[in-house]
C-alpha atoms as a PDB file:
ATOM      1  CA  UNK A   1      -0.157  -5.681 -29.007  1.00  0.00           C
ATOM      2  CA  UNK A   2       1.987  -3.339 -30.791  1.00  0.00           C
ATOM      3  CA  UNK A   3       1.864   0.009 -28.550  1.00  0.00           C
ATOM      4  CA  UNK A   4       5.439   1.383 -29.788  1.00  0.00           C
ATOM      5  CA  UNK A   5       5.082   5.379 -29.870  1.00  0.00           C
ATOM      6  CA  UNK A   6       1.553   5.135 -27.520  1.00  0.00           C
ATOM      7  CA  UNK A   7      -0.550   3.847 -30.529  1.00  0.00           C
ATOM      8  CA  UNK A   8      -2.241   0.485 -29.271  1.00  0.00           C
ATOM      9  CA  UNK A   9      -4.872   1.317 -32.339  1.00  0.00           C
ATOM     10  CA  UNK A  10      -3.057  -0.116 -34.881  1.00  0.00           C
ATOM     11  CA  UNK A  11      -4.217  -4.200 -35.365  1.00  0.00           C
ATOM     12  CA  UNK A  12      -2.678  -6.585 -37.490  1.00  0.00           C
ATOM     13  CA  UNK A  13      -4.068  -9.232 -39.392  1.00  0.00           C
ATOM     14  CA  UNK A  14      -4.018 -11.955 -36.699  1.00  0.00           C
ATOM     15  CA  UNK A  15      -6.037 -10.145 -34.066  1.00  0.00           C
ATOM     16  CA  UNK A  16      -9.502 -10.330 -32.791  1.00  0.00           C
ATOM     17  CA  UNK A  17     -11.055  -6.722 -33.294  1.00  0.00           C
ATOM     18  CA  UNK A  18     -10.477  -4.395 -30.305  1.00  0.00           C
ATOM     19  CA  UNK A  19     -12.500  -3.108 -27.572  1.00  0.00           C
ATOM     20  CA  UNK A  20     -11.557   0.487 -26.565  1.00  0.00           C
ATOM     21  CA  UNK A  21     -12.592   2.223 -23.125  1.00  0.00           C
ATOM     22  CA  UNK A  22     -11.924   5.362 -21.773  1.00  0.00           C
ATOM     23  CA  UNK A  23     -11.896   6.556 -18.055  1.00  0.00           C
ATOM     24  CA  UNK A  24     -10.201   8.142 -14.927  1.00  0.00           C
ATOM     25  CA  UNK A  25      -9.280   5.428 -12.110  1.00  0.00           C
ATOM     26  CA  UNK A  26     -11.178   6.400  -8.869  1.00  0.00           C
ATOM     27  CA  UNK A  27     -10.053   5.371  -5.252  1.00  0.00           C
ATOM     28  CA  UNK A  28     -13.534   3.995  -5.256  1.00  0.00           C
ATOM     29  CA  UNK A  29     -12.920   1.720  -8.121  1.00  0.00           C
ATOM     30  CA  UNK A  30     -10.546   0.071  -6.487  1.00  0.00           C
ATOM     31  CA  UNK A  31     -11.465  -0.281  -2.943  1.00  0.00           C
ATOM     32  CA  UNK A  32     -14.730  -2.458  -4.990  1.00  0.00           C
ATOM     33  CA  UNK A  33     -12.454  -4.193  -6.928  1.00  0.00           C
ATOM     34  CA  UNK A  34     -10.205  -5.696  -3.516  1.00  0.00           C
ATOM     35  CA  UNK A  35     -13.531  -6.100  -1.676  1.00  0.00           C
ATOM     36  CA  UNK A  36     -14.713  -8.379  -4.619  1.00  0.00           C
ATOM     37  CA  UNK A  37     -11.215 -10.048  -4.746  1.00  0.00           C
ATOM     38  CA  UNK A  38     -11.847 -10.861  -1.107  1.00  0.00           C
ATOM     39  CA  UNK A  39     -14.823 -12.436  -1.651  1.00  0.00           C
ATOM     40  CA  UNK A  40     -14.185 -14.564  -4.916  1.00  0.00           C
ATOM     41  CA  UNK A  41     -10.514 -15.355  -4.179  1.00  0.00           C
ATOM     42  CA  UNK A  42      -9.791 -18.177  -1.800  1.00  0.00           C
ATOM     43  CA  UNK A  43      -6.580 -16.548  -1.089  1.00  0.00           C
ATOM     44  CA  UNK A  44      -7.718 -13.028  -0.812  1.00  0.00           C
ATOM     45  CA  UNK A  45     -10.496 -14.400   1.631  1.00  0.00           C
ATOM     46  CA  UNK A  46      -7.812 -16.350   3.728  1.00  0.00           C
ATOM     47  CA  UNK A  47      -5.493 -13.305   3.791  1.00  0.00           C
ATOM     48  CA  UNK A  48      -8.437 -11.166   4.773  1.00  0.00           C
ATOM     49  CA  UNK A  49      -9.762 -13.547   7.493  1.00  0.00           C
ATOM     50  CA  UNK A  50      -6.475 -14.184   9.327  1.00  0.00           C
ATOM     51  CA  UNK A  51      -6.255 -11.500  11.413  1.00  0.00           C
ATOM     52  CA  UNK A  52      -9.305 -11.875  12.930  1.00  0.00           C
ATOM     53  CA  UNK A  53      -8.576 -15.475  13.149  1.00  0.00           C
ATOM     54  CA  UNK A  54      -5.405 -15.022  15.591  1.00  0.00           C
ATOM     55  CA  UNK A  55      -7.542 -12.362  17.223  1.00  0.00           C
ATOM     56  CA  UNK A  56     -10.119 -14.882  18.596  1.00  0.00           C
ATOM     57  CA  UNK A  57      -6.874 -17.687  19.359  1.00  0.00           C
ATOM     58  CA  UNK A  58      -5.320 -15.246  21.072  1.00  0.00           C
ATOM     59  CA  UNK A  59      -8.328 -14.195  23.353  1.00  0.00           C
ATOM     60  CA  UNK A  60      -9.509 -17.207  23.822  1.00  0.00           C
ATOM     61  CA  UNK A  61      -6.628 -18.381  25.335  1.00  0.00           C
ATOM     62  CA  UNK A  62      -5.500 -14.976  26.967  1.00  0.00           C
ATOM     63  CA  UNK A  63      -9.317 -15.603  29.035  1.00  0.00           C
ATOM     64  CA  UNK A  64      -8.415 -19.106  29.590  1.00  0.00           C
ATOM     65  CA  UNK A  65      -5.143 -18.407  31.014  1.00  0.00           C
ATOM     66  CA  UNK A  66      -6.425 -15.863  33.368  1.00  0.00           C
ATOM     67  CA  UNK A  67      -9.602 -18.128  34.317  1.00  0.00           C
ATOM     68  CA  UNK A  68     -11.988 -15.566  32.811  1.00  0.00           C
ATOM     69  CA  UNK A  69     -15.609 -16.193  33.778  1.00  0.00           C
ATOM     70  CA  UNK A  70     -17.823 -17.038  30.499  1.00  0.00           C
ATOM     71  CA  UNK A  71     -19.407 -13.796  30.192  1.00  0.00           C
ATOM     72  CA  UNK A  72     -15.956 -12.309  30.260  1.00  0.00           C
ATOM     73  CA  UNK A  73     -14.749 -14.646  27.338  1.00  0.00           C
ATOM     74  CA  UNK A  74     -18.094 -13.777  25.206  1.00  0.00           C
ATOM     75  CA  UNK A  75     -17.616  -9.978  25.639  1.00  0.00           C
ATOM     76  CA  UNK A  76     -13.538 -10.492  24.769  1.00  0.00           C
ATOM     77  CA  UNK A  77     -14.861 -12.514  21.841  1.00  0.00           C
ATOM     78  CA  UNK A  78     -17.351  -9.916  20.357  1.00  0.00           C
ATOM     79  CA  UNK A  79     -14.917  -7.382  21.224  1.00  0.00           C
ATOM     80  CA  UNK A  80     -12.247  -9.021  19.416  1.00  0.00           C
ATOM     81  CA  UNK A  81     -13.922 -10.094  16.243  1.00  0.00           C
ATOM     82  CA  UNK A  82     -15.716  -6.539  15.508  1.00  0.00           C
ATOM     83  CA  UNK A  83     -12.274  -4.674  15.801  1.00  0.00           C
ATOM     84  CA  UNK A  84     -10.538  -7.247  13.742  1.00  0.00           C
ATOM     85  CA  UNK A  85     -13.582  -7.271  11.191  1.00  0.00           C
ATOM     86  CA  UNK A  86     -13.062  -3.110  11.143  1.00  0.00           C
ATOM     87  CA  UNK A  87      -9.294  -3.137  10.998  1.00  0.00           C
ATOM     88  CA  UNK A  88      -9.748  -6.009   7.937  1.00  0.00           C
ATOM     89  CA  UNK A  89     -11.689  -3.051   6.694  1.00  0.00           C
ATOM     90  CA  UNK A  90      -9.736  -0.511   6.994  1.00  0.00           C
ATOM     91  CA  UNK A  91      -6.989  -2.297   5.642  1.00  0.00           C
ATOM     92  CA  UNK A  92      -8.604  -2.752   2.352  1.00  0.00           C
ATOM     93  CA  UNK A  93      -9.514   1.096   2.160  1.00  0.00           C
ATOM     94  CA  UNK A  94      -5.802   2.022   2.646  1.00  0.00           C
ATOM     95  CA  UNK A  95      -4.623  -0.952   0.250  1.00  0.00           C
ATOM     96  CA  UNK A  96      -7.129   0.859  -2.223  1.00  0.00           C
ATOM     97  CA  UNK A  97      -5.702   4.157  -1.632  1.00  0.00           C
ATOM     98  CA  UNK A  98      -2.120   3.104  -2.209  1.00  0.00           C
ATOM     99  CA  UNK A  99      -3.030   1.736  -5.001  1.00  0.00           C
ATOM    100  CA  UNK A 100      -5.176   4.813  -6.769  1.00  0.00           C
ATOM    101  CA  UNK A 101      -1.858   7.255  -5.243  1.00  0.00           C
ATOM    102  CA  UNK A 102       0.049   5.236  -7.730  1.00  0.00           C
ATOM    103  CA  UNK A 103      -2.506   4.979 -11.090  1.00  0.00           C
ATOM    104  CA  UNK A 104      -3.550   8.409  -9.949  1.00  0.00           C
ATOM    105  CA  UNK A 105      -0.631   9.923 -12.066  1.00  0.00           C
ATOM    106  CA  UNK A 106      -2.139   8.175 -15.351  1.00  0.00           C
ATOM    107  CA  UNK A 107      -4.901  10.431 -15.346  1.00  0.00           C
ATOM    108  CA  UNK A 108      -7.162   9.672 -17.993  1.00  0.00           C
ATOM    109  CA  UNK A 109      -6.416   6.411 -19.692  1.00  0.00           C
ATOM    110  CA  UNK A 110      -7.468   4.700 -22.741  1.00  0.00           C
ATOM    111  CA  UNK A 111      -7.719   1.212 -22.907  1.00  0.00           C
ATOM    112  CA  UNK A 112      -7.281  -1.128 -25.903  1.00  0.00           C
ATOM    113  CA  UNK A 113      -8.003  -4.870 -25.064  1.00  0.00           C
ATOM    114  CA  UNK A 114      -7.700  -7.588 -28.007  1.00  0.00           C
ATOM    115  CA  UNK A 115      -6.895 -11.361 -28.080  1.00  0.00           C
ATOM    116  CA  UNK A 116      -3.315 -10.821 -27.525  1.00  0.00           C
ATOM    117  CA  UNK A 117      -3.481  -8.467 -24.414  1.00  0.00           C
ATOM    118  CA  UNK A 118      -4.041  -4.683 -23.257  1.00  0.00           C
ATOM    119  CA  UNK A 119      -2.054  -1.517 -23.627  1.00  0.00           C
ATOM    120  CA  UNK A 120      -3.361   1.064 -21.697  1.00  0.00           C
ATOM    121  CA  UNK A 121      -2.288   4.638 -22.446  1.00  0.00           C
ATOM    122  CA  UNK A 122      -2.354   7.007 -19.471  1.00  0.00           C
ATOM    123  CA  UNK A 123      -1.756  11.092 -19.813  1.00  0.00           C
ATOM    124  CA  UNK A 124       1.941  10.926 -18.302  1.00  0.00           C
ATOM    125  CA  UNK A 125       2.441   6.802 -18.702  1.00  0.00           C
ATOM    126  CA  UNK A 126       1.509   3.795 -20.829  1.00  0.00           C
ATOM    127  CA  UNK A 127       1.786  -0.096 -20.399  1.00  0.00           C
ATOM    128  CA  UNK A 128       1.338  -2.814 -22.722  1.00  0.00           C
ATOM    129  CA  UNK A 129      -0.122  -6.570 -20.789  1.00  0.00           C
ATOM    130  CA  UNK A 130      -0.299  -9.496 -22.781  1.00  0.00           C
ATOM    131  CA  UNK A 131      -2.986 -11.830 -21.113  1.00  0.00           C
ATOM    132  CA  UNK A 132      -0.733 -14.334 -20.283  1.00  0.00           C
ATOM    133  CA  UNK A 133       0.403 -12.272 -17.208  1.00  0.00           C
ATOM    134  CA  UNK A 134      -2.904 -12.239 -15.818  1.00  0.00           C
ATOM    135  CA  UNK A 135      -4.325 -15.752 -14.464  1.00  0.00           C
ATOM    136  CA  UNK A 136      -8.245 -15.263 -13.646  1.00  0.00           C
ATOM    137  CA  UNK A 137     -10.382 -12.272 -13.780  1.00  0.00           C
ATOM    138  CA  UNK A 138     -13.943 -11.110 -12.292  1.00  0.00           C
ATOM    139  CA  UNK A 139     -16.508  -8.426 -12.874  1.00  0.00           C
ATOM    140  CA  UNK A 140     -18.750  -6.706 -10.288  1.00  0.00           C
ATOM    141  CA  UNK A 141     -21.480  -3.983 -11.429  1.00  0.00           C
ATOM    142  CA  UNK A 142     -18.675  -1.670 -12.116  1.00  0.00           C
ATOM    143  CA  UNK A 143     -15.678  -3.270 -12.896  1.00  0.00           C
ATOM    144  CA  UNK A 144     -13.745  -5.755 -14.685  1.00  0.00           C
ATOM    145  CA  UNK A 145     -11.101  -6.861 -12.239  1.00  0.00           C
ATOM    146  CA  UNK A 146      -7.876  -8.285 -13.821  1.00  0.00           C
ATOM    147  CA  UNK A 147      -5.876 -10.533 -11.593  1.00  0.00           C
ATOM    148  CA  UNK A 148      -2.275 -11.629 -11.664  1.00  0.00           C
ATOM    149  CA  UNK A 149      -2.217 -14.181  -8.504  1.00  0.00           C
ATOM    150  CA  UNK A 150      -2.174 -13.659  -5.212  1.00  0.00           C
ATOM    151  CA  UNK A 151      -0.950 -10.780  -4.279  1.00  0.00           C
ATOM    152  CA  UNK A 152      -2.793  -7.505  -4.193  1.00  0.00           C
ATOM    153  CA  UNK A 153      -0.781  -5.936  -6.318  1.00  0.00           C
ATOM    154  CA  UNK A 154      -0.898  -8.049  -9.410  1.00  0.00           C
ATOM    155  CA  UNK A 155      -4.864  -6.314 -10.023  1.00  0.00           C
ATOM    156  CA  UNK A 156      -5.905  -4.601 -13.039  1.00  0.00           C
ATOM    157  CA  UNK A 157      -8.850  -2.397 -13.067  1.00  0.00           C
ATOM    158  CA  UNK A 158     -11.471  -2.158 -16.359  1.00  0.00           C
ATOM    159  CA  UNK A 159     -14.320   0.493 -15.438  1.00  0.00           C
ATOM    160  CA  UNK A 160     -17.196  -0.458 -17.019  1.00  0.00           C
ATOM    161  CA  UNK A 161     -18.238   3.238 -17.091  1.00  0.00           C
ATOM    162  CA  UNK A 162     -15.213   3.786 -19.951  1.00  0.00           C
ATOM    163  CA  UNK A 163     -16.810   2.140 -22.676  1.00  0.00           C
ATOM    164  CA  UNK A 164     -17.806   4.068 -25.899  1.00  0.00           C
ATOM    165  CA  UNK A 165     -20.861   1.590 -26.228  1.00  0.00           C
ATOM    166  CA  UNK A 166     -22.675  -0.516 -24.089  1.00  0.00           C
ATOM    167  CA  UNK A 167     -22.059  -3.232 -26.434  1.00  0.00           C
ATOM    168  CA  UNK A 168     -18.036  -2.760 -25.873  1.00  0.00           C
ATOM    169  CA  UNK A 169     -18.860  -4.411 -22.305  1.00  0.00           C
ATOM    170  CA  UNK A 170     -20.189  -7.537 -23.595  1.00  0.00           C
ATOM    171  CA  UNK A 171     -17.017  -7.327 -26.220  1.00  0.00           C
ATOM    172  CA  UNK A 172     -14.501  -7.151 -23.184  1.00  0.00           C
ATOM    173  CA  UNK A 173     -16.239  -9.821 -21.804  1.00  0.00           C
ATOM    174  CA  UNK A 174     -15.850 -12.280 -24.588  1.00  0.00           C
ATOM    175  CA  UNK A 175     -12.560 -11.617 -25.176  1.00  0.00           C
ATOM    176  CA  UNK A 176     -11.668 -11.837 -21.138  1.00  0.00           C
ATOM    177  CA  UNK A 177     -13.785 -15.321 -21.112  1.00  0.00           C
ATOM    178  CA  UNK A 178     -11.435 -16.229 -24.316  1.00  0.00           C
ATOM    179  CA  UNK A 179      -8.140 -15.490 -22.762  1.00  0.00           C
ATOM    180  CA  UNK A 180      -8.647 -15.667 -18.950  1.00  0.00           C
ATOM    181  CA  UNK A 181     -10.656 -18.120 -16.233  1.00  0.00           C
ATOM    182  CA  UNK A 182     -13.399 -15.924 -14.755  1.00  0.00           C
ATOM    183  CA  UNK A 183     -13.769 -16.173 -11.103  1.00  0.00           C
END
Protein backbone atom coordinates (compact mmCIF):
# COMPACT_ATOMS: atom_id res chain seq x y z
CA UNK A 1 0.00 0.00 0.00
CA UNK A 2 1.28 3.30 -0.86
CA UNK A 3 0.33 5.58 2.33
CA UNK A 4 3.29 8.24 1.74
CA UNK A 5 1.80 11.78 2.92
CA UNK A 6 -1.37 9.80 4.92
CA UNK A 7 -3.18 8.98 1.58
CA UNK A 8 -3.77 5.06 1.63
CA UNK A 9 -6.69 6.02 -1.12
CA UNK A 10 -4.69 6.05 -3.91
CA UNK A 11 -4.66 2.18 -5.71
CA UNK A 12 -2.62 1.14 -8.42
CA UNK A 13 -3.30 -1.05 -11.13
CA UNK A 14 -2.32 -4.35 -9.44
CA UNK A 15 -4.63 -4.13 -6.45
CA UNK A 16 -7.82 -5.70 -5.45
CA UNK A 17 -10.36 -2.73 -4.84
CA UNK A 18 -10.31 -1.40 -1.24
CA UNK A 19 -12.46 -1.69 1.67
CA UNK A 20 -12.53 1.52 3.81
CA UNK A 21 -13.83 1.70 7.58
CA UNK A 22 -14.02 4.30 9.89
CA UNK A 23 -14.13 4.21 13.79
CA UNK A 24 -12.79 5.14 17.33
CA UNK A 25 -10.98 2.06 19.17
CA UNK A 26 -12.89 1.37 22.47
CA UNK A 27 -11.32 -0.38 25.61
CA UNK A 28 -14.26 -2.62 25.03
CA UNK A 29 -13.18 -3.60 21.62
CA UNK A 30 -10.35 -4.92 22.74
CA UNK A 31 -10.93 -6.62 25.94
CA UNK A 32 -13.54 -8.89 23.18
CA UNK A 33 -10.98 -9.18 20.88
CA UNK A 34 -8.21 -10.97 23.73
CA UNK A 35 -11.17 -12.88 25.21
CA UNK A 36 -11.82 -14.35 21.64
CA UNK A 37 -8.00 -14.81 21.13
CA UNK A 38 -8.17 -16.88 24.30
CA UNK A 39 -10.60 -18.99 23.16
CA UNK A 40 -9.56 -19.69 19.41
CA UNK A 41 -5.78 -19.58 20.01
CA UNK A 42 -4.15 -22.68 21.39
CA UNK A 43 -1.50 -20.51 22.72
CA UNK A 44 -3.58 -17.74 24.05
CA UNK A 45 -5.72 -20.55 25.82
CA UNK A 46 -2.48 -22.21 27.29
CA UNK A 47 -1.12 -18.81 28.42
CA UNK A 48 -4.50 -18.03 29.91
CA UNK A 49 -4.94 -21.42 31.67
CA UNK A 50 -1.51 -21.63 33.34
CA UNK A 51 -1.95 -19.81 36.18
CA UNK A 52 -4.68 -21.50 37.37
CA UNK A 53 -2.94 -24.62 36.46
CA UNK A 54 0.10 -24.06 39.05
CA UNK A 55 -2.62 -22.79 41.35
CA UNK A 56 -4.29 -26.25 41.75
CA UNK A 57 -0.34 -28.09 41.71
CA UNK A 58 0.55 -25.98 44.17
CA UNK A 59 -2.51 -26.62 46.54
CA UNK A 60 -2.75 -29.83 45.98
CA UNK A 61 0.42 -30.54 47.16
CA UNK A 62 0.62 -27.65 49.83
CA UNK A 63 -2.74 -29.97 51.43
CA UNK A 64 -0.84 -33.05 50.88
CA UNK A 65 2.16 -31.93 52.59
CA UNK A 66 0.34 -30.74 55.57
CA UNK A 67 -2.00 -34.01 55.62
CA UNK A 68 -5.10 -31.90 54.91
CA UNK A 69 -8.33 -33.82 55.48
CA UNK A 70 -10.39 -34.18 52.02
CA UNK A 71 -12.85 -31.61 52.69
CA UNK A 72 -9.96 -29.29 53.37
CA UNK A 73 -8.30 -30.13 49.91
CA UNK A 74 -11.87 -29.64 48.03
CA UNK A 75 -12.47 -26.20 49.67
CA UNK A 76 -8.47 -25.22 48.85
CA UNK A 77 -9.32 -26.50 45.38
CA UNK A 78 -12.53 -24.40 44.70
CA UNK A 79 -10.88 -21.68 46.43
CA UNK A 80 -7.95 -21.82 44.30
CA UNK A 81 -9.42 -22.27 40.89
CA UNK A 82 -12.19 -19.34 41.25
CA UNK A 83 -9.42 -16.76 42.26
CA UNK A 84 -7.14 -17.93 39.56
CA UNK A 85 -10.18 -18.02 37.02
CA UNK A 86 -10.88 -14.10 38.32
CA UNK A 87 -7.27 -12.99 38.32
CA UNK A 88 -7.05 -14.75 34.49
CA UNK A 89 -9.82 -12.24 34.18
CA UNK A 90 -8.66 -9.48 35.35
CA UNK A 91 -5.60 -9.87 33.61
CA UNK A 92 -7.20 -9.71 30.29
CA UNK A 93 -9.18 -6.43 31.29
CA UNK A 94 -5.86 -4.68 32.20
CA UNK A 95 -4.02 -6.27 29.03
CA UNK A 96 -7.07 -4.57 27.16
CA UNK A 97 -6.61 -1.37 28.83
CA UNK A 98 -2.92 -1.10 28.10
CA UNK A 99 -3.55 -1.72 24.98
CA UNK A 100 -6.58 1.00 24.20
CA UNK A 101 -4.02 3.68 26.56
CA UNK A 102 -1.75 3.19 23.64
CA UNK A 103 -4.31 3.29 20.27
CA UNK A 104 -6.23 5.73 22.40
CA UNK A 105 -3.98 8.61 20.99
CA UNK A 106 -5.11 7.63 17.27
CA UNK A 107 -8.39 8.87 17.88
CA UNK A 108 -10.49 8.37 15.04
CA UNK A 109 -8.93 6.18 12.42
CA UNK A 110 -9.62 5.29 8.94
CA UNK A 111 -8.87 2.12 7.66
CA UNK A 112 -7.95 1.08 4.10
CA UNK A 113 -7.52 -2.78 3.67
CA UNK A 114 -6.62 -4.21 0.03
CA UNK A 115 -4.77 -7.37 -1.21
CA UNK A 116 -1.47 -6.02 -0.36
CA UNK A 117 -2.13 -4.93 3.33
CA UNK A 118 -3.68 -2.04 5.60
CA UNK A 119 -2.71 1.51 6.34
CA UNK A 120 -4.59 2.86 8.94
CA UNK A 121 -4.63 6.64 9.41
CA UNK A 122 -5.20 7.82 12.98
CA UNK A 123 -5.82 11.79 13.98
CA UNK A 124 -2.15 12.23 15.51
CA UNK A 125 -0.52 8.77 13.84
CA UNK A 126 -0.67 6.46 10.83
CA UNK A 127 0.74 2.88 10.01
CA UNK A 128 0.96 1.03 6.93
CA UNK A 129 0.74 -3.39 7.50
CA UNK A 130 1.30 -5.46 4.68
CA UNK A 131 -0.52 -8.87 5.40
CA UNK A 132 2.40 -10.75 5.48
CA UNK A 133 3.07 -9.53 9.10
CA UNK A 134 -0.03 -10.89 10.29
CA UNK A 135 -0.31 -14.90 10.40
CA UNK A 136 -4.16 -15.85 11.17
CA UNK A 137 -7.06 -13.72 11.90
CA UNK A 138 -10.72 -14.17 13.54
CA UNK A 139 -13.97 -12.30 13.74
CA UNK A 140 -16.47 -12.21 16.64
CA UNK A 141 -19.92 -10.17 16.32
CA UNK A 142 -17.93 -7.06 16.52
CA UNK A 143 -14.65 -7.39 15.39
CA UNK A 144 -12.19 -8.51 12.99
CA UNK A 145 -9.21 -9.53 15.06
CA UNK A 146 -5.81 -9.38 13.24
CA UNK A 147 -3.13 -11.54 14.71
CA UNK A 148 0.63 -11.47 14.44
CA UNK A 149 1.59 -14.76 16.63
CA UNK A 150 1.66 -15.32 19.91
CA UNK A 151 2.06 -12.66 21.76
CA UNK A 152 -0.64 -10.26 22.81
CA UNK A 153 0.72 -7.59 21.38
CA UNK A 154 1.04 -8.55 17.77
CA UNK A 155 -3.28 -7.94 17.59
CA UNK A 156 -4.93 -5.73 15.23
CA UNK A 157 -8.38 -4.58 15.79
CA UNK A 158 -11.14 -4.08 12.64
CA UNK A 159 -14.57 -2.79 14.24
CA UNK A 160 -17.14 -3.98 12.32
CA UNK A 161 -19.19 -0.92 13.39
CA UNK A 162 -16.61 1.35 10.98
CA UNK A 163 -17.82 0.27 7.81
CA UNK A 164 -19.50 2.74 5.33
CA UNK A 165 -21.73 -0.27 4.10
CA UNK A 166 -22.75 -3.38 5.38
CA UNK A 167 -21.51 -4.91 2.32
CA UNK A 168 -17.77 -3.50 3.17
CA UNK A 169 -17.89 -6.36 5.99
CA UNK A 170 -18.34 -9.16 3.72
CA UNK A 171 -15.51 -7.23 1.43
CA UNK A 172 -12.98 -7.30 4.46
CA UNK A 173 -13.81 -10.66 4.85
CA UNK A 174 -12.88 -11.89 1.44
CA UNK A 175 -9.96 -10.15 1.23
CA UNK A 176 -8.82 -11.37 5.02
CA UNK A 177 -9.85 -15.14 3.85
CA UNK A 178 -7.52 -14.27 0.62
CA UNK A 179 -4.49 -13.14 2.46
CA UNK A 180 -4.72 -14.65 6.00
CA UNK A 181 -5.79 -18.31 7.71
CA UNK A 182 -8.96 -17.58 9.69
CA UNK A 183 -9.04 -19.07 13.06
Amino acid sequence: MDTKGGDSSQQGTDRGPAVEFTYRLTAADFEEALRARARRSPAARAQLLMGPLIAVVAGVVFSIVQDATLPVLIITLVLVVVATSWGAVRGLRTMARRMFSVMETYGQCRMVADDHGTAITGERASLTIEWTAFREYLETPGLFVLLCGDRAAGVAVLPKRGAQDPADVDRLRAILDHNLKRL
